[in-house]
C-alpha atoms as a PDB file:
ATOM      1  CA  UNK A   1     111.966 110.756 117.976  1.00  0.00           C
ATOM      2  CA  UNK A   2     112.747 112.056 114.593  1.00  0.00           C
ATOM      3  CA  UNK A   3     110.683 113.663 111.863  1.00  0.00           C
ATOM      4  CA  UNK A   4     111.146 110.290 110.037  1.00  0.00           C
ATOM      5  CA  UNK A   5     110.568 108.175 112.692  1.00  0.00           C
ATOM      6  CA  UNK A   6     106.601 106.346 113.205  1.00  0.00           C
ATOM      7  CA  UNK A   7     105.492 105.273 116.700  1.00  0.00           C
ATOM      8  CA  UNK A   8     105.302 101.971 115.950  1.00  0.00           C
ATOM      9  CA  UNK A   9     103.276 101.891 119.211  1.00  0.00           C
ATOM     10  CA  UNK A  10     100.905 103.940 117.543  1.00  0.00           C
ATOM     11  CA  UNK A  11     100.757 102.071 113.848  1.00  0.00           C
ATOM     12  CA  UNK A  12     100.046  98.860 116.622  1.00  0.00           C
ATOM     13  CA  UNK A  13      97.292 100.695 118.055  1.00  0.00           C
ATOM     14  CA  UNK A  14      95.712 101.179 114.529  1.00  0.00           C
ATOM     15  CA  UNK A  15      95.353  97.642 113.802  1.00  0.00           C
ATOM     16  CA  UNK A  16      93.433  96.944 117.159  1.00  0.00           C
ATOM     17  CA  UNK A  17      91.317  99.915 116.182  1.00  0.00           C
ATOM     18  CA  UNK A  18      90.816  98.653 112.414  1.00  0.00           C
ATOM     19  CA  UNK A  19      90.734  94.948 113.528  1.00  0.00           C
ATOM     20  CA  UNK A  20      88.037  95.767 115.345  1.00  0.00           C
ATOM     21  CA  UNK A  21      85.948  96.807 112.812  1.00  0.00           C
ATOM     22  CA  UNK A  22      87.416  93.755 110.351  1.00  0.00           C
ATOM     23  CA  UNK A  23      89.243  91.279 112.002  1.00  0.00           C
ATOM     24  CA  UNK A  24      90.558  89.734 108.989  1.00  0.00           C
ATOM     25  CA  UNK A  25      93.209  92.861 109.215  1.00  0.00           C
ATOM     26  CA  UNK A  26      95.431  90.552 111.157  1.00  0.00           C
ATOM     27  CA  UNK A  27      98.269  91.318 113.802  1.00  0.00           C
ATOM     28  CA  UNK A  28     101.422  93.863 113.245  1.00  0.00           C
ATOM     29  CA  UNK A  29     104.299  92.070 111.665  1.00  0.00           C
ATOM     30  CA  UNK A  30     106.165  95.157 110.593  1.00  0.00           C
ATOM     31  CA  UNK A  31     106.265  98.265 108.798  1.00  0.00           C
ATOM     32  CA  UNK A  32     108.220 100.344 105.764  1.00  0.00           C
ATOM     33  CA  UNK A  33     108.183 103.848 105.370  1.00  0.00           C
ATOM     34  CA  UNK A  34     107.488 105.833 102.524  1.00  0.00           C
ATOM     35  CA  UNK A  35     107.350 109.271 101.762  1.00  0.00           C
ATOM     36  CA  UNK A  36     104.263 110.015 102.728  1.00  0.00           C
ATOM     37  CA  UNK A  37     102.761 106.155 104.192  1.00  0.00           C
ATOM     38  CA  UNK A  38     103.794 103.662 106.112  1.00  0.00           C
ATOM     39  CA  UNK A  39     103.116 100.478 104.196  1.00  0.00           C
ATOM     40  CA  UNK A  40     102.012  98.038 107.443  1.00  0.00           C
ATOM     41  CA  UNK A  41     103.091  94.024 106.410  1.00  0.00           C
ATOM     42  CA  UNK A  42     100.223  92.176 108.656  1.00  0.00           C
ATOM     43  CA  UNK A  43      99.729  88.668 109.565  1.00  0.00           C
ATOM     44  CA  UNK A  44      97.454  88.387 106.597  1.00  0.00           C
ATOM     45  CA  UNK A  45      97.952  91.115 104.163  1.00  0.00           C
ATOM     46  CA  UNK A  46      99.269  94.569 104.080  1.00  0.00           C
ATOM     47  CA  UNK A  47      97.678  98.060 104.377  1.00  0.00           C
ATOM     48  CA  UNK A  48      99.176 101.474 104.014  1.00  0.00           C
ATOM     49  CA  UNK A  49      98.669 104.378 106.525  1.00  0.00           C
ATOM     50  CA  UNK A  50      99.286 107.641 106.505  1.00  0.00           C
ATOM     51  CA  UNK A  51     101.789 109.072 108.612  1.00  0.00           C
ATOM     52  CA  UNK A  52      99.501 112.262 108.931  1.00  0.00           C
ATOM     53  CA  UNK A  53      96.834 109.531 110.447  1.00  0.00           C
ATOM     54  CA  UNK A  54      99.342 107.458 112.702  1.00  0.00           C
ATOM     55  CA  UNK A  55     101.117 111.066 114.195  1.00  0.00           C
ATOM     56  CA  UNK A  56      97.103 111.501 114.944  1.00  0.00           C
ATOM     57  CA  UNK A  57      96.754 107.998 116.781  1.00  0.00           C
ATOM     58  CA  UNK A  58      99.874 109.005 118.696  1.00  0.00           C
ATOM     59  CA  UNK A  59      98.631 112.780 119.530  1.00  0.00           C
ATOM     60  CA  UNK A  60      95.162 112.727 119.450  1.00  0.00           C
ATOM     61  CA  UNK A  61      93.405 109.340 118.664  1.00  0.00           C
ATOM     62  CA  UNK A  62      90.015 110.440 120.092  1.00  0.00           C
ATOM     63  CA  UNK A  63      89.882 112.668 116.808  1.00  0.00           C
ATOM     64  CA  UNK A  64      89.939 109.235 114.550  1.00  0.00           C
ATOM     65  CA  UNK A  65      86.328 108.363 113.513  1.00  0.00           C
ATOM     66  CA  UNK A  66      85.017 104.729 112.603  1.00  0.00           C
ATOM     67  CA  UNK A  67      84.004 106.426 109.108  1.00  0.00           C
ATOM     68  CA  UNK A  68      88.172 107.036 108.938  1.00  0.00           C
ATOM     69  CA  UNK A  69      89.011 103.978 110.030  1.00  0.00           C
ATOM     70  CA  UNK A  70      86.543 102.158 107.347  1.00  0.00           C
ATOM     71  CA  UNK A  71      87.796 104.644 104.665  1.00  0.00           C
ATOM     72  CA  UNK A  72      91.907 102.988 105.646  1.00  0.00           C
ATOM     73  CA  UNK A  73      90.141  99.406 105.775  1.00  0.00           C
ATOM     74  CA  UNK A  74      89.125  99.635 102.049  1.00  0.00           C
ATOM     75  CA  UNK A  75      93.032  99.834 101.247  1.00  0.00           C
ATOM     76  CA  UNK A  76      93.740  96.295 103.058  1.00  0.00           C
ATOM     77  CA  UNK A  77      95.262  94.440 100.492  1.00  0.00           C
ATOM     78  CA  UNK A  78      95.069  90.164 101.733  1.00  0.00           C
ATOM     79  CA  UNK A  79      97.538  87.688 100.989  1.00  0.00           C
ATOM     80  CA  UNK A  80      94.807  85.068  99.625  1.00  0.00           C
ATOM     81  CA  UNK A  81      95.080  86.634  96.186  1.00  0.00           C
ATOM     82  CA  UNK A  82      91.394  85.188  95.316  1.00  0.00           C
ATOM     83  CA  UNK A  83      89.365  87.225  98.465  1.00  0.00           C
ATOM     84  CA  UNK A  84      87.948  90.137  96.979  1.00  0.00           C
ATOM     85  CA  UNK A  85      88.982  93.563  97.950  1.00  0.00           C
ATOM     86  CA  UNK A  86      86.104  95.656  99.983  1.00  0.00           C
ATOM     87  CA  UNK A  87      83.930  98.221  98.755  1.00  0.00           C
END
């Protein structure tokens, strides 16, 4: 795997872990990569992750806390233009 390269395995992984927490996340439908994010297209909206945060859900997910994964949630932008973004 290359420096630029994402587990997409692991970017997967993240949206069971924050779809768990707020199912209205929605399923992996594919991925771009930025410079310093992966910008992850969902069934029903889009969310960027870090790539410092998926390289951790493919090397050590254990160290990944609900808190983090609530703090990433608040960046879910939906499709439905009219449902309000979380606080």
């Amino acid at each position: 795997m290359t420096k630029d390269t994402l587990p997409a395995y692991a970017i997967v992984e993240l949206l069971i872990r924050l779809a768990q927490i707020d199912p209205h996340i929605g399923d992996y439908k594919g991925h771009a990569i930025s410079v310093d994010s992966a910008v992850v297209k969902t069934t029903n909206g889009k969310i960027p992750l870090l790539k410092t945060l998926i390289w951790q859900q493919f090397e050590q997910p254990d160290l990944i806390t609900e808190a983090d994964l609530k703090e990433v949630i608040l960046a879910f932008q939906p499709l439905n233009t009219g449902r309000k973004k979380r606080q």
